[in-house]
N, C-alpha and C. Protein backbone atom coordinates (compact mmCIF):
# COMPACT_ATOMS: atom_id res chain seq x y z
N UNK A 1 16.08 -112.06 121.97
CA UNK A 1 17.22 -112.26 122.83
C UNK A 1 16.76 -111.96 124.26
N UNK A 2 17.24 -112.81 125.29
CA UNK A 2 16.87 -112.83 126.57
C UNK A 2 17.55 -112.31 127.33
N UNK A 3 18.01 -111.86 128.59
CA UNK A 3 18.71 -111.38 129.38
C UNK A 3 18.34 -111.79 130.61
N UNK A 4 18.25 -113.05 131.15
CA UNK A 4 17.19 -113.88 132.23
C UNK A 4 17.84 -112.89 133.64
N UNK A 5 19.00 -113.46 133.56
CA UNK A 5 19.12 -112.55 135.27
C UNK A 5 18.79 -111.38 135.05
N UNK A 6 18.90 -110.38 134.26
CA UNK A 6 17.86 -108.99 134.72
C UNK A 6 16.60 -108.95 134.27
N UNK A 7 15.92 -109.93 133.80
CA UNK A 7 14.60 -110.06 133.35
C UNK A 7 14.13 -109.14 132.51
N UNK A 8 15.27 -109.10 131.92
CA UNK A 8 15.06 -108.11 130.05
C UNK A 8 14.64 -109.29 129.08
N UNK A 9 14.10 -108.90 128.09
CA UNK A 9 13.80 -109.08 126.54
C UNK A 9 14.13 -108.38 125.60
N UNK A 10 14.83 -108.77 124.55
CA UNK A 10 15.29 -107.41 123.27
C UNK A 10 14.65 -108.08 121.99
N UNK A 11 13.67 -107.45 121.58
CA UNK A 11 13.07 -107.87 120.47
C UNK A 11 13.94 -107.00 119.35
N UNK A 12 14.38 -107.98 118.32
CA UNK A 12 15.25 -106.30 117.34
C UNK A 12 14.67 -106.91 116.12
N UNK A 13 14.50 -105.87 115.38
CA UNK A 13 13.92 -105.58 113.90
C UNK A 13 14.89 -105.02 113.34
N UNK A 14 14.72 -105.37 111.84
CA UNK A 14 15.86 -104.70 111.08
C UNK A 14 14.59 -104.00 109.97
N UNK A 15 14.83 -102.94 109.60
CA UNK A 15 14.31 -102.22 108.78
C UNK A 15 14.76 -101.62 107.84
N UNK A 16 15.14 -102.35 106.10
CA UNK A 16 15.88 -101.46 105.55
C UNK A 16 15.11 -101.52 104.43
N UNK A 17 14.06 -101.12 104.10
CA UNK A 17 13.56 -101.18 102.49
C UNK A 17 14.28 -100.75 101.33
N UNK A 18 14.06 -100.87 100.33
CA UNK A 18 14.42 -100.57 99.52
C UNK A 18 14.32 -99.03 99.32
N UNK A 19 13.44 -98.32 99.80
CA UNK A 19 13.42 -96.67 99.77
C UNK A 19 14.41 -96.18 99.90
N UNK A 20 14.77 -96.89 101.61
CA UNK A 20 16.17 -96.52 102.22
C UNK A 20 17.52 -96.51 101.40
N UNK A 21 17.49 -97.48 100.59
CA UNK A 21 18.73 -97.99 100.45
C UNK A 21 18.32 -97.20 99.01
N UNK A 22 18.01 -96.74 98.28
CA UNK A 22 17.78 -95.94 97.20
C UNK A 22 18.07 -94.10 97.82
N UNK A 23 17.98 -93.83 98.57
CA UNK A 23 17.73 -92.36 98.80
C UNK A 23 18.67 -92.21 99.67
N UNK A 24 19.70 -93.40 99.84
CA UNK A 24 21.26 -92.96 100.66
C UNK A 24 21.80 -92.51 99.67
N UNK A 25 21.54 -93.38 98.11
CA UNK A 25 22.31 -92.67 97.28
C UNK A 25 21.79 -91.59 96.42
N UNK A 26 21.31 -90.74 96.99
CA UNK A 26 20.58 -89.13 96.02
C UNK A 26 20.89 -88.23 96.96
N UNK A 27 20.67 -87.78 98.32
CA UNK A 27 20.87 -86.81 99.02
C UNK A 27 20.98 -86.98 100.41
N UNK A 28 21.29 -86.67 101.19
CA UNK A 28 20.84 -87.05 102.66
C UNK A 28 19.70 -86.08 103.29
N UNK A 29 18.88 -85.55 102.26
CA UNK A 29 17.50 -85.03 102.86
C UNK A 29 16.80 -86.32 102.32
N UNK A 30 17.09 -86.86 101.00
CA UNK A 30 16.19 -87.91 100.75
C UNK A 30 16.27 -89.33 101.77
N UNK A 31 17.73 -89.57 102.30
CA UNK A 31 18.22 -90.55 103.10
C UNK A 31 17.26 -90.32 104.53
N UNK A 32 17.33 -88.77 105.18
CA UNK A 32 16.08 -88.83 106.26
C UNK A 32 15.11 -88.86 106.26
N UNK A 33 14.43 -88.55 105.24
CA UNK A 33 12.83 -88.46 104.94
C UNK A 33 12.56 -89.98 104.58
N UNK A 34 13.51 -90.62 104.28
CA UNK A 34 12.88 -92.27 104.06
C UNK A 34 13.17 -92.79 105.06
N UNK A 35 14.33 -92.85 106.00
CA UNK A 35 14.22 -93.38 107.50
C UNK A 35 12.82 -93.15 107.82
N UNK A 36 12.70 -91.75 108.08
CA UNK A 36 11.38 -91.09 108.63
C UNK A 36 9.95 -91.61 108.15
N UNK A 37 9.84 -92.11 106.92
CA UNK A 37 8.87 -92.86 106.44
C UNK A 37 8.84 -94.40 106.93
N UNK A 38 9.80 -94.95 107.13
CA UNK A 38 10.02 -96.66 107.37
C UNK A 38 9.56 -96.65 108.92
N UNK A 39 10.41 -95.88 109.15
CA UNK A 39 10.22 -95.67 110.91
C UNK A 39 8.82 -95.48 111.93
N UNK A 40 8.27 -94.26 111.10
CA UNK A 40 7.15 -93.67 111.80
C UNK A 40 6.21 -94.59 112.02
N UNK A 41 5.43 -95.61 111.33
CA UNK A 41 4.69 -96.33 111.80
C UNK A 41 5.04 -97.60 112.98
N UNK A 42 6.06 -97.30 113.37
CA UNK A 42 6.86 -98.21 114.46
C UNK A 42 6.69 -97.30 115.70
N UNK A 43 6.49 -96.28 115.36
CA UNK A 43 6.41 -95.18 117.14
C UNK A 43 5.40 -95.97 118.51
N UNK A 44 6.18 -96.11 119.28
CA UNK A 44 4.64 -96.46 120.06
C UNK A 44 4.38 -95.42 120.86
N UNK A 45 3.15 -94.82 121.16
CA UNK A 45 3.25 -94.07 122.46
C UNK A 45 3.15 -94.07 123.88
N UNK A 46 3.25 -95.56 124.34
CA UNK A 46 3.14 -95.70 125.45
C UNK A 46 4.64 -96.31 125.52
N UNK A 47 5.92 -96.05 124.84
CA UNK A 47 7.33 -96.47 124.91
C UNK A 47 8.19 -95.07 125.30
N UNK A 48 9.47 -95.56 125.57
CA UNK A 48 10.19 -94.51 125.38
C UNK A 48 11.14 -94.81 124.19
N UNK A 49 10.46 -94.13 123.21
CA UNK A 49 10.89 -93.72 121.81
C UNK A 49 12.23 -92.68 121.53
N UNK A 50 13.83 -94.20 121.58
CA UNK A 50 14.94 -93.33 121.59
C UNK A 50 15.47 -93.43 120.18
N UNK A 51 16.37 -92.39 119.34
CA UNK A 51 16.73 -92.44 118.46
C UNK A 51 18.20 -91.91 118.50
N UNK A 52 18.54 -92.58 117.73
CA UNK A 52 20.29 -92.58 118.15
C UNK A 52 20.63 -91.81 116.98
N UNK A 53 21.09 -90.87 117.16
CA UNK A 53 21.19 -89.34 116.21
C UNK A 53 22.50 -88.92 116.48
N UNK A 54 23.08 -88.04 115.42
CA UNK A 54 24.36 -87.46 115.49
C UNK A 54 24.53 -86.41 116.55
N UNK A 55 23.58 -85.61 116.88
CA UNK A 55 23.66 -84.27 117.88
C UNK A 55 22.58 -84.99 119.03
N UNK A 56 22.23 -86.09 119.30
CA UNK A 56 21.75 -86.48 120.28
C UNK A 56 21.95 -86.48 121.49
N UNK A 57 21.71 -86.54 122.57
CA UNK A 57 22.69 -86.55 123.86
C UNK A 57 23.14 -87.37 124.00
N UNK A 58 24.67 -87.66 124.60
CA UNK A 58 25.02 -88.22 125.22
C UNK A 58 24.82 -88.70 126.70
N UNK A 59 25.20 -90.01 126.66
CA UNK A 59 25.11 -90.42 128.49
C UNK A 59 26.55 -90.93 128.72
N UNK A 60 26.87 -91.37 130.05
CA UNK A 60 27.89 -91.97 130.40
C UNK A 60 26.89 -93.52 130.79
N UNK A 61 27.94 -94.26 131.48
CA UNK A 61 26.68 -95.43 131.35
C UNK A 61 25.87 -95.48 132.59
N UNK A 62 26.31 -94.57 133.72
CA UNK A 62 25.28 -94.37 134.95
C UNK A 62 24.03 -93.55 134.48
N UNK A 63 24.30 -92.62 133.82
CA UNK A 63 23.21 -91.90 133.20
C UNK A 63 22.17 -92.92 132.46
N UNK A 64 23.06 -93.56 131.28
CA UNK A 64 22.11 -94.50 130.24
C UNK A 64 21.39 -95.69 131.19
N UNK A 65 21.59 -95.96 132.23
CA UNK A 65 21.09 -96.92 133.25
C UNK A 65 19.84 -96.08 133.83
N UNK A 66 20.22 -95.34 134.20
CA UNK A 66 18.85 -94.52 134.63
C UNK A 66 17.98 -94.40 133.94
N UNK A 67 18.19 -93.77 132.21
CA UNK A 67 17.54 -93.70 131.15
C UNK A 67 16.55 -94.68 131.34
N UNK A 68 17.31 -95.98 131.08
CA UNK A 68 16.77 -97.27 130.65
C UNK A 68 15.57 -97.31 132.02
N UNK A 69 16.20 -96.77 133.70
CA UNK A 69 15.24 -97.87 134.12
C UNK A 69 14.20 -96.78 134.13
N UNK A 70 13.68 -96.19 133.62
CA UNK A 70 12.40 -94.70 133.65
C UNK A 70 11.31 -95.19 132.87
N UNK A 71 11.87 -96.22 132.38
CA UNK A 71 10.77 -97.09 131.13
C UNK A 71 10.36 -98.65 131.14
N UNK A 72 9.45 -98.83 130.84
CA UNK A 72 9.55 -100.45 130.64
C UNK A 72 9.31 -101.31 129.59
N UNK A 73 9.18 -100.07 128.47
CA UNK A 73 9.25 -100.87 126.95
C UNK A 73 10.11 -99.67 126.64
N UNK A 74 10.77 -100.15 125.66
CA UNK A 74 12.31 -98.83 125.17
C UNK A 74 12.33 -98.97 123.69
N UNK A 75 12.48 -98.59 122.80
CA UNK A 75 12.82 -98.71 121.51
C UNK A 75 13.84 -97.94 120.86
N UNK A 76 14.77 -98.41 119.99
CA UNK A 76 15.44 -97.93 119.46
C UNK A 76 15.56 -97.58 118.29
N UNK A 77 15.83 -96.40 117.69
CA UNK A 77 16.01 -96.28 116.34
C UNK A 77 17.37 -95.86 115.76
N UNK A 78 17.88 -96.18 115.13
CA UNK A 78 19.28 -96.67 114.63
C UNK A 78 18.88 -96.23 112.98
N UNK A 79 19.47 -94.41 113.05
CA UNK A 79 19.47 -94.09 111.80
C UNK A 79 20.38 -93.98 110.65
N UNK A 80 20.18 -93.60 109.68
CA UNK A 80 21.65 -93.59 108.72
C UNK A 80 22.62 -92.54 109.78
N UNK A 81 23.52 -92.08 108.45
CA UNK A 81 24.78 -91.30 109.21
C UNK A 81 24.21 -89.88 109.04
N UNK A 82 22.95 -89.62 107.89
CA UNK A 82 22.63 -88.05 108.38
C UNK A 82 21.72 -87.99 109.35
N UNK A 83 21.14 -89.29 110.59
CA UNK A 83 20.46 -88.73 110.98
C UNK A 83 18.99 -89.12 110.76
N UNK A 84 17.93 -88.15 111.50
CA UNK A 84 16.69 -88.06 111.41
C UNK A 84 16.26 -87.48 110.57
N UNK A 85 15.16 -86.53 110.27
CA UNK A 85 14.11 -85.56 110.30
C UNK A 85 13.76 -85.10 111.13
N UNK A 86 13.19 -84.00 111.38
CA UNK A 86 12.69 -82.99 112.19
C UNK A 86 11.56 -83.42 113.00
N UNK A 87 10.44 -84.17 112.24
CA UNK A 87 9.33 -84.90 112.26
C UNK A 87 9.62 -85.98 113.22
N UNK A 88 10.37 -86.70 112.82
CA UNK A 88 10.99 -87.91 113.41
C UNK A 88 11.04 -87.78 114.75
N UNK A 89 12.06 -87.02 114.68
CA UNK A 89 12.98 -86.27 115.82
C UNK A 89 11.85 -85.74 117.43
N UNK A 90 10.69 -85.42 116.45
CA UNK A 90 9.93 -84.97 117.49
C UNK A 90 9.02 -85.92 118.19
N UNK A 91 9.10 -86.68 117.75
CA UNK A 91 8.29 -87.92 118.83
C UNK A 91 9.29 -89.04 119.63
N UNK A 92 10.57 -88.37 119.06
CA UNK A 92 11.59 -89.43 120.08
C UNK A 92 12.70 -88.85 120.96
N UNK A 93 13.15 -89.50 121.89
CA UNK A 93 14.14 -88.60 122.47
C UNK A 93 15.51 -88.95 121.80
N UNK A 94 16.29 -87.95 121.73
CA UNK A 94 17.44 -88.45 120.48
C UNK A 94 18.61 -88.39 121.61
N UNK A 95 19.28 -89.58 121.12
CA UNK A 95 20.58 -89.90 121.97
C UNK A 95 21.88 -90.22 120.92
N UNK A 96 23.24 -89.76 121.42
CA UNK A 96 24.17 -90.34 120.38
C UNK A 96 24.98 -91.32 121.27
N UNK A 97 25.26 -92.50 120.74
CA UNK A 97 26.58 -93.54 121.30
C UNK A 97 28.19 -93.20 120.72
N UNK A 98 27.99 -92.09 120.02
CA UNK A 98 29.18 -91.65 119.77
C UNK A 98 29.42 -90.73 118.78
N UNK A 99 29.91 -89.56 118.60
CA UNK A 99 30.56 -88.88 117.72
C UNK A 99 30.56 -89.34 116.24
N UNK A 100 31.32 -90.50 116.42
CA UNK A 100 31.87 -91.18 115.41
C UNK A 100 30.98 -91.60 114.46
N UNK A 101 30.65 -91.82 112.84
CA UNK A 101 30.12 -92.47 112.32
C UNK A 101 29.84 -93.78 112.08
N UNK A 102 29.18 -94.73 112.75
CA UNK A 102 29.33 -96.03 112.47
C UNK A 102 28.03 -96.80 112.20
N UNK A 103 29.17 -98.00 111.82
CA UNK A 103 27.49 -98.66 110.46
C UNK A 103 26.10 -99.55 111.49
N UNK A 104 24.92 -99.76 110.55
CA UNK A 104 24.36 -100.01 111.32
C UNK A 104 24.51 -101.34 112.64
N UNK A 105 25.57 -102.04 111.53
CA UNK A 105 26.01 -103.46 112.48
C UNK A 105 26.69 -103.05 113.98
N UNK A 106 27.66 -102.26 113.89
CA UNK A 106 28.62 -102.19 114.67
C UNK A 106 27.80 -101.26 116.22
N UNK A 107 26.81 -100.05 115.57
CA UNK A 107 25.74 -99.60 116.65
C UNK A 107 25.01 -100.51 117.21
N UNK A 108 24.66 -101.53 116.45
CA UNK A 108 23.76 -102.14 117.24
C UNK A 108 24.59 -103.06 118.56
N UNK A 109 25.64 -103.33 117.64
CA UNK A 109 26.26 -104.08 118.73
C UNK A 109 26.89 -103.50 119.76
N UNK A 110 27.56 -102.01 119.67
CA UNK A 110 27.69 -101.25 120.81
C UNK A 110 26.28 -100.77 121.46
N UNK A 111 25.28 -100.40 121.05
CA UNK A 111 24.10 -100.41 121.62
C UNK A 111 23.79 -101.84 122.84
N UNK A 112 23.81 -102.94 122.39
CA UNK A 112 23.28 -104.20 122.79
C UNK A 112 24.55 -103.96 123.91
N UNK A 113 25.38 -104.09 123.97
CA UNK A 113 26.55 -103.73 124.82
C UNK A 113 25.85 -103.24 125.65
N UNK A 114 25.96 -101.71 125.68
CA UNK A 114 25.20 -100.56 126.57
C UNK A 114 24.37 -100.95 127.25
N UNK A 115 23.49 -101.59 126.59
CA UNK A 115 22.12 -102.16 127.34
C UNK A 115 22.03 -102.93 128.71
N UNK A 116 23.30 -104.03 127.90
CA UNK A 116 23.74 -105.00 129.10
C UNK A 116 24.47 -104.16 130.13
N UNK A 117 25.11 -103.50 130.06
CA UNK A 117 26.14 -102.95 130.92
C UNK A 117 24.98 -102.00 131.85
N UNK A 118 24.04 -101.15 130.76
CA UNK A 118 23.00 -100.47 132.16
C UNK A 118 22.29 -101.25 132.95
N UNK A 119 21.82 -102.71 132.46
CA UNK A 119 21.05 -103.76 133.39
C UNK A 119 22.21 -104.05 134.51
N UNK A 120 23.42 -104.10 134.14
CA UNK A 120 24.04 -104.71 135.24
C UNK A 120 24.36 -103.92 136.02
N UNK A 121 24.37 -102.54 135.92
CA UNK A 121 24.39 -101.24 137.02
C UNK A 121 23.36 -101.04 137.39
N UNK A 122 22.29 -101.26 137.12
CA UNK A 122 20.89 -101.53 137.53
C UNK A 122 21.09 -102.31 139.03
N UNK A 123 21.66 -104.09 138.25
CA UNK A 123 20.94 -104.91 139.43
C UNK A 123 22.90 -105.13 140.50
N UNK A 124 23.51 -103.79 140.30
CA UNK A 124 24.23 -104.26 140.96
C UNK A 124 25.88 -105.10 140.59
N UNK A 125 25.21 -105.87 139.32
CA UNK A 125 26.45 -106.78 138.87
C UNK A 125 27.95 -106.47 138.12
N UNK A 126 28.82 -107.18 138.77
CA UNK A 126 30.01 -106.67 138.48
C UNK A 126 31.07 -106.38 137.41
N UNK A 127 29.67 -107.06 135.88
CA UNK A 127 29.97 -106.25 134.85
C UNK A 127 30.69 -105.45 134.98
N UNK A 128 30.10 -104.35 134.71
CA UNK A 128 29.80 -102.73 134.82
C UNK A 128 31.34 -102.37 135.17
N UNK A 129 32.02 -103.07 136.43
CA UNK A 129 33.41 -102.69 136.90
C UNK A 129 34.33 -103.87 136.19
């Protein structure tokens, strides 16, 4: 997906193996430790590696604009509802889009939202208002 007037790109991956979807239903230590397995080989270290977590920080969207422009490759990780691992946790910066529990569809699409809305406080555009 393109974003030509702010000269973004959003490459999105969906990642749900079968691990995942097996170890939502046994525990939610087993539900993070298999995120944490699917995930980890996706880290890059020359990104800013964000993960959207329940106790994550929050931004408002002047903040999440700033976030965004500190980087120039960004990644997202979009975990179940318990969350990370500890492990996980430590190679990314953890952010929440809300309190609320919601599924992976509906984050992404308030995520993709966000995104647009920080490019357009970025370049100015009257989105945003």
């Amino acid at each position: 997906m393109q974003c030509r007037q702010f000269g973004a790109y959003i490459e999105s991956f969906e990642l749900m193996p079968q691990s995942v979807l097996k170890a939502q239903k046994i525990s939610a230590t087993h539900a993070k430790s298999a995120y944490t397995q699917a995930f980890l080989p996706h880290i890059k270290p020359n990104a800013l590696n964000l993960a959207l977590h329940p106790q994550g920080k929050s931004y408002d969207s002047q903040g999440f604009s700033r976030l965004l422009d500190s980087q120039n490759i960004i990644q997202f990780f979009i975990g179940g509802a318990y969350g990370f691992e500890k492990e996980f946790l430590n190679l990314c910066q953890s952010i929440s889009l809300s309190t609320l529990t919601l599924s992976h569809k509906i984050a992404k699409l308030v995520l993709c939202e966000q995104i647009y809305r920080a490019l357009s406080i970025l370049h100015s555009h009257p989105y945003h208002k």
